[in-house]
PDB file of N, CA and C in Angstrom:
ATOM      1  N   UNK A   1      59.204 -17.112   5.491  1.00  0.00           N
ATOM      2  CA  UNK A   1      60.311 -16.238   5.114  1.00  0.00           C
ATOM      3  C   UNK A   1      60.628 -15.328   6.299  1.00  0.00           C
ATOM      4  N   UNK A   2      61.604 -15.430   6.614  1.00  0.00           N
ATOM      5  CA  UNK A   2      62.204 -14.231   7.539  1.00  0.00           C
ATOM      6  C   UNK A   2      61.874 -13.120   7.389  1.00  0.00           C
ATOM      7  N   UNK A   3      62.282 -11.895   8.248  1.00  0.00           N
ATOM      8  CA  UNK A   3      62.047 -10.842   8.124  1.00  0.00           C
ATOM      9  C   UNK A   3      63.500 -10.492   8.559  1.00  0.00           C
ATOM     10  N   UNK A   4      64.468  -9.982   6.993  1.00  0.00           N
ATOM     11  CA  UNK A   4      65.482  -9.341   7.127  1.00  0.00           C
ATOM     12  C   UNK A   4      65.295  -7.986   7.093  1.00  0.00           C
ATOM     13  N   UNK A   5      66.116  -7.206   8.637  1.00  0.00           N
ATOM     14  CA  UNK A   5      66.096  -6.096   8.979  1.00  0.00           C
ATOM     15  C   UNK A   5      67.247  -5.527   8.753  1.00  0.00           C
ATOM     16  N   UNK A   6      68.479  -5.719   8.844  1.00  0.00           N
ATOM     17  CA  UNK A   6      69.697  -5.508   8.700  1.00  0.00           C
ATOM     18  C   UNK A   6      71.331  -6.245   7.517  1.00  0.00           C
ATOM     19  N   UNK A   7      72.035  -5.332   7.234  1.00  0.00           N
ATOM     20  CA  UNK A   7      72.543  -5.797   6.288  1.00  0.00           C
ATOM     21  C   UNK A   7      73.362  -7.520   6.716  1.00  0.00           C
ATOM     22  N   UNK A   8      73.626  -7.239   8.067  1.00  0.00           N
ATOM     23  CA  UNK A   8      74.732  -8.281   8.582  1.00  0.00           C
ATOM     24  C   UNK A   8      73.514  -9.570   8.455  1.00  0.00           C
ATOM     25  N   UNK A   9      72.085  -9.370   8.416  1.00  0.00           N
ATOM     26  CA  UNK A   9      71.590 -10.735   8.305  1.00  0.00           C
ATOM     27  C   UNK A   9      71.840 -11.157   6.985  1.00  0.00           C
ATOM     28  N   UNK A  10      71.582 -10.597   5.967  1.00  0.00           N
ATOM     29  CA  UNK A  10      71.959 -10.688   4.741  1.00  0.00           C
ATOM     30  C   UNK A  10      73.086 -11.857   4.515  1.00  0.00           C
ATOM     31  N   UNK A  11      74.365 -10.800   5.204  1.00  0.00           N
ATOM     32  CA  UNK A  11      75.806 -11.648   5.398  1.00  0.00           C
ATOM     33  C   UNK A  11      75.621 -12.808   5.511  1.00  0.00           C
ATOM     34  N   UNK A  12      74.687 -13.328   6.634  1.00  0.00           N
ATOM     35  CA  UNK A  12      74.642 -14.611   7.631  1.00  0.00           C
ATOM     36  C   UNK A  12      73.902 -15.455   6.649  1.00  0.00           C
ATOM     37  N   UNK A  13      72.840 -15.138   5.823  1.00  0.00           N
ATOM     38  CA  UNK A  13      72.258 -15.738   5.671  1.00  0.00           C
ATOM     39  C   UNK A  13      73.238 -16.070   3.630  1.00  0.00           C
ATOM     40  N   UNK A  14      73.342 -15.292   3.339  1.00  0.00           N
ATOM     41  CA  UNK A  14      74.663 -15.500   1.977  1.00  0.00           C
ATOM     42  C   UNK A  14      75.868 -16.354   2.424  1.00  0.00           C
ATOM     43  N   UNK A  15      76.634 -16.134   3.580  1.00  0.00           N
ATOM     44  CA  UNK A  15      77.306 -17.477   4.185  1.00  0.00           C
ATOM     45  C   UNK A  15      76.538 -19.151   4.553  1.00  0.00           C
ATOM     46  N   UNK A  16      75.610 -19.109   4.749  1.00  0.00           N
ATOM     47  CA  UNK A  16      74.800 -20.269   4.967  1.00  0.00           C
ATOM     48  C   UNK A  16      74.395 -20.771   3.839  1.00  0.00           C
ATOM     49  N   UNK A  17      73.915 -19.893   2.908  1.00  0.00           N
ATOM     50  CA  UNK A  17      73.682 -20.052   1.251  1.00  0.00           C
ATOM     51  C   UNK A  17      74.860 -20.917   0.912  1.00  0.00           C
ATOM     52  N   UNK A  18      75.700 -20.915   0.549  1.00  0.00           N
ATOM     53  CA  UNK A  18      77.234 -21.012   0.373  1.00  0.00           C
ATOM     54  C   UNK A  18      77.591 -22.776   1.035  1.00  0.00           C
ATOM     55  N   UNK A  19      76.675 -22.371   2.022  1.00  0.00           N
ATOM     56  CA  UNK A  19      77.550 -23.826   2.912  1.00  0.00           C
ATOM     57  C   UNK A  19      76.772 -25.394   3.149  1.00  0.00           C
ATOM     58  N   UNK A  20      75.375 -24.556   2.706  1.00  0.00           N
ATOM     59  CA  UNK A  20      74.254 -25.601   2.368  1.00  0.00           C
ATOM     60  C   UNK A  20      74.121 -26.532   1.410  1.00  0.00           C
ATOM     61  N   UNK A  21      74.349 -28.012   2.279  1.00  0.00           N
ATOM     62  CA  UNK A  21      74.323 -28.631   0.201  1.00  0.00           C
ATOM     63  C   UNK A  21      73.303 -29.458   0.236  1.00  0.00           C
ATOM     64  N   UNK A  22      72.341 -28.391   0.783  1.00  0.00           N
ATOM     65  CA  UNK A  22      70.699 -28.756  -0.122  1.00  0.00           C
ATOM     66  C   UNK A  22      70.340 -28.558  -1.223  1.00  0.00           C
ATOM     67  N   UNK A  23      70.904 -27.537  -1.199  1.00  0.00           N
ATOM     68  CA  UNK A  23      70.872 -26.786  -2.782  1.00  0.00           C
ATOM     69  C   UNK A  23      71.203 -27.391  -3.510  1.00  0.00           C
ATOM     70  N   UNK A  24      70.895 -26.843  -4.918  1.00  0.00           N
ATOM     71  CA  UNK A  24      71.779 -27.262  -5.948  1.00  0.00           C
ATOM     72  C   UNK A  24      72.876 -26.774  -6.292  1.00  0.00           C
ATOM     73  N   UNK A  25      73.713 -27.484  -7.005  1.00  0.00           N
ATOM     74  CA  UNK A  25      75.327 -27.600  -6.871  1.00  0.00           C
ATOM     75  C   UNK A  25      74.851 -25.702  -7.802  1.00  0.00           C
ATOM     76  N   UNK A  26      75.612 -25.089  -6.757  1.00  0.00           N
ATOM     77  CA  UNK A  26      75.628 -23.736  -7.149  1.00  0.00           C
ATOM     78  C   UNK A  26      76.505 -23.989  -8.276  1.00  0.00           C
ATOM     79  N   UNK A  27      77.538 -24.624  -8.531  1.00  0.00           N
ATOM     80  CA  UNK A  27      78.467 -24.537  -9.738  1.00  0.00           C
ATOM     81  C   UNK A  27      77.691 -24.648 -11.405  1.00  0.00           C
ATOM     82  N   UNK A  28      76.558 -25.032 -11.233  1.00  0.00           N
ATOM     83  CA  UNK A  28      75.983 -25.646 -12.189  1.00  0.00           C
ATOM     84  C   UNK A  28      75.010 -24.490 -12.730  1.00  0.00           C
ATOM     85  N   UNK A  29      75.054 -23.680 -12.029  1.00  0.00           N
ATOM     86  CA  UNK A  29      74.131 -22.040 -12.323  1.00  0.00           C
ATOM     87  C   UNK A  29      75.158 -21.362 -12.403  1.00  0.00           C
ATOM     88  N   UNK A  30      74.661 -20.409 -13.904  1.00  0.00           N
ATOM     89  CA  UNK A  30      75.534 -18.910 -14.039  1.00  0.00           C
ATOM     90  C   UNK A  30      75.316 -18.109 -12.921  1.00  0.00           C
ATOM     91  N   UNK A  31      75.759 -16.960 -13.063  1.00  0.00           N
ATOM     92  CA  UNK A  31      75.741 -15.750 -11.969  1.00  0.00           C
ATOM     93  C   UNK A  31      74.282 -15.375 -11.838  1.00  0.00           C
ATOM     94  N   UNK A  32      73.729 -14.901 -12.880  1.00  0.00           N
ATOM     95  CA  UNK A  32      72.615 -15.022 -12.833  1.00  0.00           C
ATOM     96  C   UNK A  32      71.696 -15.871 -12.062  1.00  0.00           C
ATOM     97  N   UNK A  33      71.718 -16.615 -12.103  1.00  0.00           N
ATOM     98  CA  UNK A  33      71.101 -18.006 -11.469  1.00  0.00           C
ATOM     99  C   UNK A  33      71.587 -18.481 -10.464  1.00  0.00           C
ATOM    100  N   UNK A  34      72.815 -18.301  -9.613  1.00  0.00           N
ATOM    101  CA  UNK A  34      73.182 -18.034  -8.194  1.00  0.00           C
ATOM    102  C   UNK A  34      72.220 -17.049  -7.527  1.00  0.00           C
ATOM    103  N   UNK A  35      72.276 -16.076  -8.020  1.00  0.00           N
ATOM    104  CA  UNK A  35      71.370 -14.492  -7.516  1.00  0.00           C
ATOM    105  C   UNK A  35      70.256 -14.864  -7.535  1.00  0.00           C
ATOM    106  N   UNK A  36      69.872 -14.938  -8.445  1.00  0.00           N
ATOM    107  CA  UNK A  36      68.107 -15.563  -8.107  1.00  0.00           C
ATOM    108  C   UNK A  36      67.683 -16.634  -7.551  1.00  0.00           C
ATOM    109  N   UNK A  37      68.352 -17.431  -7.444  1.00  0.00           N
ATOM    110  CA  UNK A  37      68.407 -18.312  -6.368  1.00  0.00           C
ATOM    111  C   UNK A  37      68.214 -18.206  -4.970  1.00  0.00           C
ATOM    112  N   UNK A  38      69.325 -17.326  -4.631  1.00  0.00           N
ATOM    113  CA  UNK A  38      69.735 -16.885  -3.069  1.00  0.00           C
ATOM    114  C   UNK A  38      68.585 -15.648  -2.832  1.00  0.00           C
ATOM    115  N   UNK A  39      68.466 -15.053  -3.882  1.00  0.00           N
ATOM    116  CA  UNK A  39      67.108 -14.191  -3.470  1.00  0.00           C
ATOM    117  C   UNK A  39      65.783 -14.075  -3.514  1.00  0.00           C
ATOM    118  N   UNK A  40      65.632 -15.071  -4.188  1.00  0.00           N
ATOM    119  CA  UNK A  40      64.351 -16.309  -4.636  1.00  0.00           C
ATOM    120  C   UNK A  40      64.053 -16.850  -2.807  1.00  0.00           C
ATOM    121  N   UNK A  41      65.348 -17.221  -2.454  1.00  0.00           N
ATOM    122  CA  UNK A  41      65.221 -17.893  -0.580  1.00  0.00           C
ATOM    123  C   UNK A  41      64.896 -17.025  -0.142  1.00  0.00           C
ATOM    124  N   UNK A  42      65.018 -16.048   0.029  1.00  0.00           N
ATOM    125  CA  UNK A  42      65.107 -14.947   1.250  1.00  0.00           C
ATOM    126  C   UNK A  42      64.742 -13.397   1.400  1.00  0.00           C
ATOM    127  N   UNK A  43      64.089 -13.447   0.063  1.00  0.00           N
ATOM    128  CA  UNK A  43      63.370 -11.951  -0.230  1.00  0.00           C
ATOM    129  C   UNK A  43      62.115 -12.451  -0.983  1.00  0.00           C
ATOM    130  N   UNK A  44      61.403 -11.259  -0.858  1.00  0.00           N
ATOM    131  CA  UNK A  44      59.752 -11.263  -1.527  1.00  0.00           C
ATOM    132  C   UNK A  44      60.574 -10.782  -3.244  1.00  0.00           C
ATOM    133  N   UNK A  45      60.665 -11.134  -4.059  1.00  0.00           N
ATOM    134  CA  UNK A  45      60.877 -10.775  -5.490  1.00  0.00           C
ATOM    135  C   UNK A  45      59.506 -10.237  -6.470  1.00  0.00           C
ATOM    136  N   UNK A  46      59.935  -8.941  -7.240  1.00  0.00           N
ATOM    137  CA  UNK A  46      58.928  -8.653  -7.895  1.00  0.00           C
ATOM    138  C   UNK A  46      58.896  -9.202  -9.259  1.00  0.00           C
ATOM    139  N   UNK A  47      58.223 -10.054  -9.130  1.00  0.00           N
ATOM    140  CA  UNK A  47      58.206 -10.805 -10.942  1.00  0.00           C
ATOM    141  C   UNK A  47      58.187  -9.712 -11.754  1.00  0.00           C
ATOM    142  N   UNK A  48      57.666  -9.160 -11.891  1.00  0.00           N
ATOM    143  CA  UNK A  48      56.703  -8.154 -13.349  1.00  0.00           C
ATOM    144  C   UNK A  48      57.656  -6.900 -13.356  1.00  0.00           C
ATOM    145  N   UNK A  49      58.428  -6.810 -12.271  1.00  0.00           N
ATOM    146  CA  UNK A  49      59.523  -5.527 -12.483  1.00  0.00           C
ATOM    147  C   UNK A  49      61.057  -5.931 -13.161  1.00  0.00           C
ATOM    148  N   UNK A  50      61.175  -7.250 -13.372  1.00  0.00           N
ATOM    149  CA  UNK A  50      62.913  -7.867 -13.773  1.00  0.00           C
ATOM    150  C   UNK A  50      62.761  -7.981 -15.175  1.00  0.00           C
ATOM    151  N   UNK A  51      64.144  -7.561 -15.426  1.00  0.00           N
ATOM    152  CA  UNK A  51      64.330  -7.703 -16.983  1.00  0.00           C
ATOM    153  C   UNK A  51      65.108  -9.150 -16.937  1.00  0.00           C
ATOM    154  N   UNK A  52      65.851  -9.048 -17.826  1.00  0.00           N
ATOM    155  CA  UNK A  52      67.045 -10.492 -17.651  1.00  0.00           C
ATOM    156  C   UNK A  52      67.901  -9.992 -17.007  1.00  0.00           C
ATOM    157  N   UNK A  53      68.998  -9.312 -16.757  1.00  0.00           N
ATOM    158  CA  UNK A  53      69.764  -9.311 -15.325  1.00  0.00           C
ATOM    159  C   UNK A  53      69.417  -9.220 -14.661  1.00  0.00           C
ATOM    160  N   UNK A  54      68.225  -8.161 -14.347  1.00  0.00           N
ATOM    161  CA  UNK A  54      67.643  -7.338 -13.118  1.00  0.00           C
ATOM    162  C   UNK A  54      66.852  -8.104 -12.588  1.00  0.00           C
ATOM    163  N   UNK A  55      67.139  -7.895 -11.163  1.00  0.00           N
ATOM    164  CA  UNK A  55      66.119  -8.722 -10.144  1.00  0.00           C
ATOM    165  C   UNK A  55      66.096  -7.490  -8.942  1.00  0.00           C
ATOM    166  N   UNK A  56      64.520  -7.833  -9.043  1.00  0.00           N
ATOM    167  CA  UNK A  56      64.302  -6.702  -7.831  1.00  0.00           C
ATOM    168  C   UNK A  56      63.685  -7.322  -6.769  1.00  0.00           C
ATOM    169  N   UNK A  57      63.867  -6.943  -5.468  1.00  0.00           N
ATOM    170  CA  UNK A  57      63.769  -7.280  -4.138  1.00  0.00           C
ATOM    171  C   UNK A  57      63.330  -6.487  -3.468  1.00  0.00           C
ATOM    172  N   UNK A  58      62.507  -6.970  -2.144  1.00  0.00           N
ATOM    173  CA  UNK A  58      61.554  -5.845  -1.111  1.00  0.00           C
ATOM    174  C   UNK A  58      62.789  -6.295   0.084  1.00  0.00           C
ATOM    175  N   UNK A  59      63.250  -4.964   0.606  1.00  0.00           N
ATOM    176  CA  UNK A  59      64.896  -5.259   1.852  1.00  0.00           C
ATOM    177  C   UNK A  59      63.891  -3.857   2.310  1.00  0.00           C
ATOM    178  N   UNK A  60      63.586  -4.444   3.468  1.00  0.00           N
ATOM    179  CA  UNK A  60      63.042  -3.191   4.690  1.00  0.00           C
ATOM    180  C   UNK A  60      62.065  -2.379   4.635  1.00  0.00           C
ATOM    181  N   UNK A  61      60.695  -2.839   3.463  1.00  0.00           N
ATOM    182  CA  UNK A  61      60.218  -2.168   2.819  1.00  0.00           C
ATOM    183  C   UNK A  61      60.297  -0.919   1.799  1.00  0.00           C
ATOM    184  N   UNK A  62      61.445  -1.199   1.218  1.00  0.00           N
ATOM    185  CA  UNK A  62      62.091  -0.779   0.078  1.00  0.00           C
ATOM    186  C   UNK A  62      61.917  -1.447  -0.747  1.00  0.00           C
ATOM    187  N   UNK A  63      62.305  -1.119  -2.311  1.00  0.00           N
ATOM    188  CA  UNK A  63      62.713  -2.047  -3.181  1.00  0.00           C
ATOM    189  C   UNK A  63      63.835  -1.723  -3.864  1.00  0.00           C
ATOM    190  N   UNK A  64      64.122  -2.425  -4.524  1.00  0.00           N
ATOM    191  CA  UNK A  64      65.481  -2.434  -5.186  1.00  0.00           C
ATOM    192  C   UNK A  64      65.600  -3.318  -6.433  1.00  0.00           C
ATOM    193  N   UNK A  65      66.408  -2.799  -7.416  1.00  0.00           N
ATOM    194  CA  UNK A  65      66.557  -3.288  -8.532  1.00  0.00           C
ATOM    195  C   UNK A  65      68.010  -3.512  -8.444  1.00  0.00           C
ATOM    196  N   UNK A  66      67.970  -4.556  -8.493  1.00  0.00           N
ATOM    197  CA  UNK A  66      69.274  -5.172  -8.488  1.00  0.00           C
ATOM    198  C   UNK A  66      70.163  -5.943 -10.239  1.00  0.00           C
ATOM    199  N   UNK A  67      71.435  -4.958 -10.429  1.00  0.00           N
ATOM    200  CA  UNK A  67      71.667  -5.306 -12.006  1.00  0.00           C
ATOM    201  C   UNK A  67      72.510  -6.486 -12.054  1.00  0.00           C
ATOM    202  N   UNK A  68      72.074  -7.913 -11.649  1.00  0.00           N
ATOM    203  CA  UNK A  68      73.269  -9.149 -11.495  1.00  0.00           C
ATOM    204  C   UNK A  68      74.237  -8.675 -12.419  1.00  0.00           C
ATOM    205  N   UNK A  69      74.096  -8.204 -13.617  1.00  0.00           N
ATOM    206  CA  UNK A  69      75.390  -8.201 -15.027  1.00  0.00           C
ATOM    207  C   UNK A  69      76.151  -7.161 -14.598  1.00  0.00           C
ATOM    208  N   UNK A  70      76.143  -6.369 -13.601  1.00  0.00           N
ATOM    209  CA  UNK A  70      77.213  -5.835 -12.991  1.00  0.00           C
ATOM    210  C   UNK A  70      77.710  -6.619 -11.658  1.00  0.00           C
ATOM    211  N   UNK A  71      77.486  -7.522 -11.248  1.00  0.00           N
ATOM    212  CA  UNK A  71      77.429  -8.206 -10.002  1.00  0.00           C
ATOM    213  C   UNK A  71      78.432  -9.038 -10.132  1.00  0.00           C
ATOM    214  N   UNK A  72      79.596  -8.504  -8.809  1.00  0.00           N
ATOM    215  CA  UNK A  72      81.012 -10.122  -9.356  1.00  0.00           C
ATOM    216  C   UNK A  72      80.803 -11.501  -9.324  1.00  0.00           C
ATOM    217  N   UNK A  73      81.345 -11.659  -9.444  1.00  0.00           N
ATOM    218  CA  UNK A  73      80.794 -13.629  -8.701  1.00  0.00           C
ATOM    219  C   UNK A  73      80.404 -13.901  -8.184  1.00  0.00           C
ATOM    220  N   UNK A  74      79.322 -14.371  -8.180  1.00  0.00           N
ATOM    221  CA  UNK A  74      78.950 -14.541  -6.950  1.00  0.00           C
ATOM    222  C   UNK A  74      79.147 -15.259  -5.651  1.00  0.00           C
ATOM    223  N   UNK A  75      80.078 -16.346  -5.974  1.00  0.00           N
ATOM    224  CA  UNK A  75      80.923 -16.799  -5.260  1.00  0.00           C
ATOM    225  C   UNK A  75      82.018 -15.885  -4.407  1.00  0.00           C
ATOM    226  N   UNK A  76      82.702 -15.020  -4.859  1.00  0.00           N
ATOM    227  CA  UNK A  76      83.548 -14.091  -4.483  1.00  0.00           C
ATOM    228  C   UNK A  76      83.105 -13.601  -3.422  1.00  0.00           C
ATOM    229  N   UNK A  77      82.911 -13.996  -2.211  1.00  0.00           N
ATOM    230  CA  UNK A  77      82.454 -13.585  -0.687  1.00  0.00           C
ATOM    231  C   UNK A  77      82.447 -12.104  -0.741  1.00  0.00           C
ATOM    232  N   UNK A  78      83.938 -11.311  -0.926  1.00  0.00           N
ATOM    233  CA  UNK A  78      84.622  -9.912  -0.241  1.00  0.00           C
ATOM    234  C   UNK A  78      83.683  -9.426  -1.545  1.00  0.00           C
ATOM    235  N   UNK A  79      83.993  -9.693  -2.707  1.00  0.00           N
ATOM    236  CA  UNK A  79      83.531  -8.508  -3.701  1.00  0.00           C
ATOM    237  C   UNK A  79      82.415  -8.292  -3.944  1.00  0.00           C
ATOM    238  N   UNK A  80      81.396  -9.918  -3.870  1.00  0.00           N
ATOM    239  CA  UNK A  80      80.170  -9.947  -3.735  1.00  0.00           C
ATOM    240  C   UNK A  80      79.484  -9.246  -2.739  1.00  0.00           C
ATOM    241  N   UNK A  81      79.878  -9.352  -1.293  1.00  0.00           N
ATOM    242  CA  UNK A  81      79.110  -8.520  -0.255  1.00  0.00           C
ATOM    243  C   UNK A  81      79.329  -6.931  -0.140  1.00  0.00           C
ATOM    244  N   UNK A  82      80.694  -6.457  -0.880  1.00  0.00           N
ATOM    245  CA  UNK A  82      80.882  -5.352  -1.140  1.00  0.00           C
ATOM    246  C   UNK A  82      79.616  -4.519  -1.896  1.00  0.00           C
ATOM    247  N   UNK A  83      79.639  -5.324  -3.211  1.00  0.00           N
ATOM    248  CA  UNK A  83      79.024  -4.644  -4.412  1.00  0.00           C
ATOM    249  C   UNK A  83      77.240  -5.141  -3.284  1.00  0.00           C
ATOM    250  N   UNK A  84      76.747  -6.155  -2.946  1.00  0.00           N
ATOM    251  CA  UNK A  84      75.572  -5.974  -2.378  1.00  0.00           C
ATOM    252  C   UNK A  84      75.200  -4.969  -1.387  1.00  0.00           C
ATOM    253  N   UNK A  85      76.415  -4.506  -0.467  1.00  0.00           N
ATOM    254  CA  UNK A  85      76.052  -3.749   0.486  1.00  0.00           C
ATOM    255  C   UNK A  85      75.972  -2.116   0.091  1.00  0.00           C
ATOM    256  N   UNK A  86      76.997  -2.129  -1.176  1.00  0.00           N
ATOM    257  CA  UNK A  86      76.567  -0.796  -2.342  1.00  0.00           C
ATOM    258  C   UNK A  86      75.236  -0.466  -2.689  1.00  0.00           C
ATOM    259  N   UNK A  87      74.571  -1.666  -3.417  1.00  0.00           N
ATOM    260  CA  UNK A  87      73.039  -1.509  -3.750  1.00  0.00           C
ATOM    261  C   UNK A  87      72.313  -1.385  -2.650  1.00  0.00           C
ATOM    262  N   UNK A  88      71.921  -2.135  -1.767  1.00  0.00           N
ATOM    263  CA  UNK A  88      71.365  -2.327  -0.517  1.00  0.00           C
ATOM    264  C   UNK A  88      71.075  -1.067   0.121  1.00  0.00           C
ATOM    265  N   UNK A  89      72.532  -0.342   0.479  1.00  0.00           N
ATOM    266  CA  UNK A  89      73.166   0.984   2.208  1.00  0.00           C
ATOM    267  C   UNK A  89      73.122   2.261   1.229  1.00  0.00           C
ATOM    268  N   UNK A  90      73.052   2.352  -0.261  1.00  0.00           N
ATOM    269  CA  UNK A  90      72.930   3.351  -0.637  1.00  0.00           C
ATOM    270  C   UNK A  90      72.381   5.016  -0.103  1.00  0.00           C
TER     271      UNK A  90
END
């Protein structure tokens, strides 16, 4: 696993998410299940802290609780990286 330091890796690495068709057909997962997916790849996740929307993540030795059921599409590039860089740069 990488060591993401900055928000723009984030970016890079949510555009690559997106463009990879290793994955599974992202269409075939709710929002929910996009998000945990993409952060399942690329962050340490705390099992024992998530409810059903909430997924929490270690970003810089922080953590964060992240509420997907407020989270736009996740598809939605602009609104999605908006609302992530909200939780995240707080």
């Amino acid at each position: 696993m990488n060591s993401i330091q900055v928000f723009d890796d984030i970016q890079q690495l949510y555009l690559q998410f997106l463009e990879n068709k290793n994955y599974p057909k992202l269409e075939n997962l709710n929002n929910w299940g996009k998000n945990r997916y993409f952060f399942n790849q690329h962050f340490r996740l705390v099992e024992d802290w998530h409810q059903t929307e909430q997924i929490v993540i270690e970003f810089n030795q922080q953590y964060y609780c992240l509420d997907t059921g407020s989270a736009p599409d996740f598809m939605d590039k602009e609104r999605y990286m908006t609302w992530l860089m909200g939780e995240l740069l707080v």
